[in-house]
PDB file of N, CA and C in Angstrom:
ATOM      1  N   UNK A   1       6.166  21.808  -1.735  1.00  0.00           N
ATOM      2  CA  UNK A   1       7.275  22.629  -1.335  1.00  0.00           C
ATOM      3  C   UNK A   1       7.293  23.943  -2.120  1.00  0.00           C
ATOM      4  N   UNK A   2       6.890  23.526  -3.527  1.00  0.00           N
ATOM      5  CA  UNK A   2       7.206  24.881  -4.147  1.00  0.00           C
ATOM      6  C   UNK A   2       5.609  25.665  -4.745  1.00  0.00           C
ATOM      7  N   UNK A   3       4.788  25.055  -4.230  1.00  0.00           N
ATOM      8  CA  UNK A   3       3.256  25.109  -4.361  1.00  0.00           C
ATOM      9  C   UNK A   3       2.898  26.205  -3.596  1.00  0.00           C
ATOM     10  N   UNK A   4       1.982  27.120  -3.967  1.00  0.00           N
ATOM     11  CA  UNK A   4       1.331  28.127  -3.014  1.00  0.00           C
ATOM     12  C   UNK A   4       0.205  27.801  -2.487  1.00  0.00           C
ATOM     13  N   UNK A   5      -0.695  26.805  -3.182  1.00  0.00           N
ATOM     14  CA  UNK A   5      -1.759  26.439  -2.567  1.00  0.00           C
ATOM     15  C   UNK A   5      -2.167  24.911  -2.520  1.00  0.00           C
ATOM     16  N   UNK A   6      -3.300  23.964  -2.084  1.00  0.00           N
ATOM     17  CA  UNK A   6      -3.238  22.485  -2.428  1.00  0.00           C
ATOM     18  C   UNK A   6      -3.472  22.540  -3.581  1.00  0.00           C
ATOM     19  N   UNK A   7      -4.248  23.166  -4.275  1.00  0.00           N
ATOM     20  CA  UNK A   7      -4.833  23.360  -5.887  1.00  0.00           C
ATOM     21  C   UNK A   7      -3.263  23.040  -6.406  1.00  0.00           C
ATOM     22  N   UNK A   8      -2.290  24.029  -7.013  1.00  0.00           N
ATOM     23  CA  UNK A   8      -0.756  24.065  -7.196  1.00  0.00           C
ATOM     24  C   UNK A   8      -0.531  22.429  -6.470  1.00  0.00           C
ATOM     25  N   UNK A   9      -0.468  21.967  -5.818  1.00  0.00           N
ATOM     26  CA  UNK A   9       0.277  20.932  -4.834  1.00  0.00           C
ATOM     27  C   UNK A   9      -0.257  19.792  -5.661  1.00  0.00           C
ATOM     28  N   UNK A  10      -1.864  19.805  -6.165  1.00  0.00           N
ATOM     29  CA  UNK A  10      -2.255  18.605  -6.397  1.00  0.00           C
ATOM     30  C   UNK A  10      -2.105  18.448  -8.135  1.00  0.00           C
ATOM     31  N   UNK A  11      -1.858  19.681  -8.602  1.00  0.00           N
ATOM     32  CA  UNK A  11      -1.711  20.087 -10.305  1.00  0.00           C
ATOM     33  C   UNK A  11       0.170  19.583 -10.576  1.00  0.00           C
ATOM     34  N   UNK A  12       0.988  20.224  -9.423  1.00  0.00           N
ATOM     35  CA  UNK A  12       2.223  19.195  -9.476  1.00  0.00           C
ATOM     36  C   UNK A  12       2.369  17.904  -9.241  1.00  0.00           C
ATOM     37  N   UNK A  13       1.484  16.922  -8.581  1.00  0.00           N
ATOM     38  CA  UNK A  13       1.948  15.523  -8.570  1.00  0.00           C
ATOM     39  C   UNK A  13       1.025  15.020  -9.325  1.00  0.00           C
ATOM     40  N   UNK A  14      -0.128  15.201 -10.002  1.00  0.00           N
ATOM     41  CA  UNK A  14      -0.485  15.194 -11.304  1.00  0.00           C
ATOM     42  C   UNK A  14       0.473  14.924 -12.362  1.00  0.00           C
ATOM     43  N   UNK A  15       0.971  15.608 -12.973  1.00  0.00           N
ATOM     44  CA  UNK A  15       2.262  15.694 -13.622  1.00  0.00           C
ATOM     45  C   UNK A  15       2.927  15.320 -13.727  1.00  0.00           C
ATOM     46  N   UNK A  16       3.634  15.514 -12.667  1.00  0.00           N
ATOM     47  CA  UNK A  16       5.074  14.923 -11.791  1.00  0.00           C
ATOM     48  C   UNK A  16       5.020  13.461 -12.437  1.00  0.00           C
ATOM     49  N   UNK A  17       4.233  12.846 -11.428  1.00  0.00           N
ATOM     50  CA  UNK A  17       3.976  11.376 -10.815  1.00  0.00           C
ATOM     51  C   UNK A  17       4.151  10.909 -12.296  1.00  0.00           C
ATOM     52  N   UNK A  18       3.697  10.917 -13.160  1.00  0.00           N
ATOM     53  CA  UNK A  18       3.922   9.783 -14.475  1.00  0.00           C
ATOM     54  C   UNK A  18       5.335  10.298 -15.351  1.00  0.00           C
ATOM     55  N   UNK A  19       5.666  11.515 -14.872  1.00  0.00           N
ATOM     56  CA  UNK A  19       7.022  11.902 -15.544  1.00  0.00           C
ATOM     57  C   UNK A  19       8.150  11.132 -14.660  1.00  0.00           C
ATOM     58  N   UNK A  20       8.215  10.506 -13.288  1.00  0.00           N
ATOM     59  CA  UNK A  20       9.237  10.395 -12.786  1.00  0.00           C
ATOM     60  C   UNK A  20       8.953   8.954 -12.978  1.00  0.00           C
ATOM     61  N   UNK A  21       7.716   8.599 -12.888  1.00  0.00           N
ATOM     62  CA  UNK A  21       7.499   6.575 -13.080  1.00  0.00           C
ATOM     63  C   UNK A  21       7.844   6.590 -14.778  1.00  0.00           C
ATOM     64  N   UNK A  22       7.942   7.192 -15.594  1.00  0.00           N
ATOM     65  CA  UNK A  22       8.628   6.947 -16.228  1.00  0.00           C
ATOM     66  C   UNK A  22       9.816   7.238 -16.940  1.00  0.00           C
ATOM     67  N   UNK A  23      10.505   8.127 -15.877  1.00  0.00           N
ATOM     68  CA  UNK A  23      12.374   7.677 -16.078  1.00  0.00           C
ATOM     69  C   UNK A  23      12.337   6.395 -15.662  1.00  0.00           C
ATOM     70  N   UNK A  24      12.012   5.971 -14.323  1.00  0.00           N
ATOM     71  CA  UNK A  24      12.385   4.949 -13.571  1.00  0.00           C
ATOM     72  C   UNK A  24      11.836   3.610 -14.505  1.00  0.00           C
ATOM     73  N   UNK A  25      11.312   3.854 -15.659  1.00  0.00           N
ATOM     74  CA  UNK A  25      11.037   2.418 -16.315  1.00  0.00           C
ATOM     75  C   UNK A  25      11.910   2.659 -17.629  1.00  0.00           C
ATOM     76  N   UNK A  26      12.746   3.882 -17.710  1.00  0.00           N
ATOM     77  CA  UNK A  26      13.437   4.215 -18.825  1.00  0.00           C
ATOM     78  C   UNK A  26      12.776   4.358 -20.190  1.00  0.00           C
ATOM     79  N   UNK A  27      11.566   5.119 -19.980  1.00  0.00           N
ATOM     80  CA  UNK A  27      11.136   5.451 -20.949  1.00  0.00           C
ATOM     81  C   UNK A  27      10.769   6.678 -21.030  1.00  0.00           C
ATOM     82  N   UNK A  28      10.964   7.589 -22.347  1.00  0.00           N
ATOM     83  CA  UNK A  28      11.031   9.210 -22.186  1.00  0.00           C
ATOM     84  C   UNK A  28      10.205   9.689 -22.360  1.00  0.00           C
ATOM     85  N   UNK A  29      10.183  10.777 -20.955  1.00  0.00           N
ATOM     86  CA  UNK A  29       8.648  11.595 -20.364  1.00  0.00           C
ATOM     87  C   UNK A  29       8.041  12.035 -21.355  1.00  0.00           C
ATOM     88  N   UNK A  30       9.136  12.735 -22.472  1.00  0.00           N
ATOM     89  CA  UNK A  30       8.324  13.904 -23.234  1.00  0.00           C
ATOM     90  C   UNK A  30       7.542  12.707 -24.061  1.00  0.00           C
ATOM     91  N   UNK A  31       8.130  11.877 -24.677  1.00  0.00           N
ATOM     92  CA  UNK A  31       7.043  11.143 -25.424  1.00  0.00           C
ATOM     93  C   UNK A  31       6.024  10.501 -24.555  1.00  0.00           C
ATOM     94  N   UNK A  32       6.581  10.166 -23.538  1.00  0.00           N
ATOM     95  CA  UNK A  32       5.252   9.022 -22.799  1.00  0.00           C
ATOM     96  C   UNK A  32       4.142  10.163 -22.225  1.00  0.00           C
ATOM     97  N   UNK A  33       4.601  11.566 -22.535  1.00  0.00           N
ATOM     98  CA  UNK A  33       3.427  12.685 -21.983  1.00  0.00           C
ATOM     99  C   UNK A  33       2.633  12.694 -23.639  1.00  0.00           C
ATOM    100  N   UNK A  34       2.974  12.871 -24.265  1.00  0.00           N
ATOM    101  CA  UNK A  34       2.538  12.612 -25.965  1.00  0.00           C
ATOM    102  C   UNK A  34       1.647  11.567 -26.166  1.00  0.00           C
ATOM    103  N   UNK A  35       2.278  10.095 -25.884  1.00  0.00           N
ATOM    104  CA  UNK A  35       1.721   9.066 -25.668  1.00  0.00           C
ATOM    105  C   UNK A  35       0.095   8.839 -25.228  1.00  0.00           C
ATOM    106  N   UNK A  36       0.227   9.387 -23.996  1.00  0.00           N
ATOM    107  CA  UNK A  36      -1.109   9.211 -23.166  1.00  0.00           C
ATOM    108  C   UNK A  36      -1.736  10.100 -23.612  1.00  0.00           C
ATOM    109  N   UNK A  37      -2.024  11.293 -24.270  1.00  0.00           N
ATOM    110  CA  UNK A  37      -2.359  12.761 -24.741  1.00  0.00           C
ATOM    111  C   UNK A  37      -2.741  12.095 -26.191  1.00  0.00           C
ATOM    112  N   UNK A  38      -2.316  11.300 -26.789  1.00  0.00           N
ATOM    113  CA  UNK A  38      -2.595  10.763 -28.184  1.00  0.00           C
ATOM    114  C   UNK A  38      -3.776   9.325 -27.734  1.00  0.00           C
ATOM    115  N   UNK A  39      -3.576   8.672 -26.639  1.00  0.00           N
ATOM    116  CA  UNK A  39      -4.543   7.567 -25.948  1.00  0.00           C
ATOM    117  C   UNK A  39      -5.678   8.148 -25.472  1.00  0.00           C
ATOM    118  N   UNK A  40      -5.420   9.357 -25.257  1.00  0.00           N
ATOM    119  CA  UNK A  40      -7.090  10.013 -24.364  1.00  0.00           C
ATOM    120  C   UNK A  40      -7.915   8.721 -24.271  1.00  0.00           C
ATOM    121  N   UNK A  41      -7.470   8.152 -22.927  1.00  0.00           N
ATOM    122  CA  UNK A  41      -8.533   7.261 -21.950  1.00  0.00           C
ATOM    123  C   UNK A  41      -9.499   7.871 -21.648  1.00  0.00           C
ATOM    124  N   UNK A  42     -10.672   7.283 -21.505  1.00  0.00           N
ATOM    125  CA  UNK A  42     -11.940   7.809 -21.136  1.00  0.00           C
ATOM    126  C   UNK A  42     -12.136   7.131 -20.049  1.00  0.00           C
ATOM    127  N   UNK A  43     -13.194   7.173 -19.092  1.00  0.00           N
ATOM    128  CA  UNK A  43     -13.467   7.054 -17.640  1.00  0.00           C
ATOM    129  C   UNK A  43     -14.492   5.291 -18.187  1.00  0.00           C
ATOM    130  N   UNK A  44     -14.738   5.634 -19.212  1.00  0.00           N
ATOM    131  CA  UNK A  44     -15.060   3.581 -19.697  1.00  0.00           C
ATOM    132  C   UNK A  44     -14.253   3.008 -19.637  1.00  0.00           C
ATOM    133  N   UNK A  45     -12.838   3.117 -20.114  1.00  0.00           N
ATOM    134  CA  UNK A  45     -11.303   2.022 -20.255  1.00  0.00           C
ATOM    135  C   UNK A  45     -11.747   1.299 -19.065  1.00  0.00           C
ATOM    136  N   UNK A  46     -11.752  -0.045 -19.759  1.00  0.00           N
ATOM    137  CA  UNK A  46     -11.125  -0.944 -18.491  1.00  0.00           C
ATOM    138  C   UNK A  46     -10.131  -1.714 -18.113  1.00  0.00           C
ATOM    139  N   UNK A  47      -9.588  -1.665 -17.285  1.00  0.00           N
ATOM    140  CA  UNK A  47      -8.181  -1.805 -15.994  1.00  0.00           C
ATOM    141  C   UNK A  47      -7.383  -2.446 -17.222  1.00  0.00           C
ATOM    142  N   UNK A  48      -7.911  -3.451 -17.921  1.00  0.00           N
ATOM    143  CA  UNK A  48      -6.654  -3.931 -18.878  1.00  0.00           C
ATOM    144  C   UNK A  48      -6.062  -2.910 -20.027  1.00  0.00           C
ATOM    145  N   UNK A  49      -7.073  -2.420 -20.080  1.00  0.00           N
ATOM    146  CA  UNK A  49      -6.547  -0.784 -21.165  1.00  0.00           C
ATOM    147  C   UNK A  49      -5.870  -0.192 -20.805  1.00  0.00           C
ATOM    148  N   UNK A  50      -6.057   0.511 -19.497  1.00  0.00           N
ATOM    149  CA  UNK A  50      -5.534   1.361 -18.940  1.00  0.00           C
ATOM    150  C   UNK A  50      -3.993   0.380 -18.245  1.00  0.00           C
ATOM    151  N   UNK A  51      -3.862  -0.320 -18.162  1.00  0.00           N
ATOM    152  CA  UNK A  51      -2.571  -1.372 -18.446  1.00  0.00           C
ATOM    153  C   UNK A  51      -1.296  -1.289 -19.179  1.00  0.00           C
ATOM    154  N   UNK A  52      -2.023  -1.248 -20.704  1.00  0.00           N
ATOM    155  CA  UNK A  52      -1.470  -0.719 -21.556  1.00  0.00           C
ATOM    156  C   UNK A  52      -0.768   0.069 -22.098  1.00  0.00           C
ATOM    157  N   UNK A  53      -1.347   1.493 -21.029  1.00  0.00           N
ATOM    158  CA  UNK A  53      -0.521   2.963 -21.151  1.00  0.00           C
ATOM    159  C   UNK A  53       0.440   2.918 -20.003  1.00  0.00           C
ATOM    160  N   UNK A  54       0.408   2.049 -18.433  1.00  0.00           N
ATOM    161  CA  UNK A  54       1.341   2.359 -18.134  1.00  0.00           C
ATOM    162  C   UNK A  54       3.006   2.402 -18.617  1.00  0.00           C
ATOM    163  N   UNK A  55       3.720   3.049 -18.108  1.00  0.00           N
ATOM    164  CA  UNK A  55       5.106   3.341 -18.293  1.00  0.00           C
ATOM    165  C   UNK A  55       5.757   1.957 -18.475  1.00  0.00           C
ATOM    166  N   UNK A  56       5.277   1.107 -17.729  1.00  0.00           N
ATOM    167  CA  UNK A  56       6.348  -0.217 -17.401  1.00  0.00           C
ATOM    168  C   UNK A  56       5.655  -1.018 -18.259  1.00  0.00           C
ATOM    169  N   UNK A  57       4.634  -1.144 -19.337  1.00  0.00           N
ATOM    170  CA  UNK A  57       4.021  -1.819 -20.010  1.00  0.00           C
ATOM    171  C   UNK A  57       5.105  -2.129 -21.297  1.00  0.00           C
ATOM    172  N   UNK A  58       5.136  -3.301 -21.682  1.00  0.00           N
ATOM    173  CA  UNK A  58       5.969  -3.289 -23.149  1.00  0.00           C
ATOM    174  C   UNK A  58       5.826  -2.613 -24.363  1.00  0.00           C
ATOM    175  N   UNK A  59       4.297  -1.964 -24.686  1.00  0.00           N
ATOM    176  CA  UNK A  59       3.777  -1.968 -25.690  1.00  0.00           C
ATOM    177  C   UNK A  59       4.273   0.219 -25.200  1.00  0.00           C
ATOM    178  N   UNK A  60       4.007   0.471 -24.532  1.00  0.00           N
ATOM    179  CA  UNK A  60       4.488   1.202 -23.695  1.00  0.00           C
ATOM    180  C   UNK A  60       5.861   2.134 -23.759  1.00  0.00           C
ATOM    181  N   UNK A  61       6.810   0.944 -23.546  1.00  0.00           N
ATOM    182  CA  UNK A  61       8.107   1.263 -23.764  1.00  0.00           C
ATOM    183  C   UNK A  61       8.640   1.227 -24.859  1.00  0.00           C
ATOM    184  N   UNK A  62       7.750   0.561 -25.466  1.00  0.00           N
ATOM    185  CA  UNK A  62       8.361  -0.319 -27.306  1.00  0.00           C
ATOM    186  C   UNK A  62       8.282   1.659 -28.140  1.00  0.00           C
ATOM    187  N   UNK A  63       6.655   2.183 -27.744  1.00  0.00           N
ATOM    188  CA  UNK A  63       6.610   3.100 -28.271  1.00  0.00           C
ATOM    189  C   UNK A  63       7.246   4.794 -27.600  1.00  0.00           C
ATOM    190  N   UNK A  64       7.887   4.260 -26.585  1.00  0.00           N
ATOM    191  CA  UNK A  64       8.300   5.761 -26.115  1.00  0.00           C
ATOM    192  C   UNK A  64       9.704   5.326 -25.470  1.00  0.00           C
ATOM    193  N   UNK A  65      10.505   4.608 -26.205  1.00  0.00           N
ATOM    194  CA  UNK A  65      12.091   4.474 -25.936  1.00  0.00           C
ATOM    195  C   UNK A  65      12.795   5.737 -25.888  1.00  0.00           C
ATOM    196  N   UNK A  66      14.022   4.948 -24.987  1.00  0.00           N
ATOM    197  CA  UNK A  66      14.618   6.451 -24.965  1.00  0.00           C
ATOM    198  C   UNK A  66      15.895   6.483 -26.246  1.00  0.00           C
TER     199      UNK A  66
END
C-alpha cells in the first residue's frame, strides 16, 4: 500500500511480519528484533534451532518480555 515498488513491498513484510507475530505472542519487537540480530542464524540451523528464535518459543519470550 505504501510501497513504490515490489522491491519496497517485499523489504516491508520482511520486517513487518516478525514485528507483528511478535506483539501477538506478547513479546517486545524492539528486543525480539535485537534478539534474532544477536542469533544470526545461518542457512545450516536446523528447523529445531530455528524453533528456538521463534516469537512464541519459551526460551524466546523468557528473553524478550514485555
Amino acid at each position: 500500500m505504501f510501497s513504490d515498488t515490489q522491491d519496497g513491498a517485499n523489504a516491508s513484510i520482511i520486517i513487518n511480519s516478525p514485528i507483528e507475530t511478535a506483539k501477538v505472542n506478547n513479546v517486545n519487537p524492539e528486543k525480539y528484533l535485537e534478539y534474532l540480530l544477536e542469533s544470526r542464524p545461518s542457512a545450516d540451523w536446523l528447523d529445531e534451532q530455528l524453533d528456538l528464535l521463534a516469537s512464541w518459543s519459551e526460551t524466546t519470550r523468557e528473553a524478550c518480555a514485555i
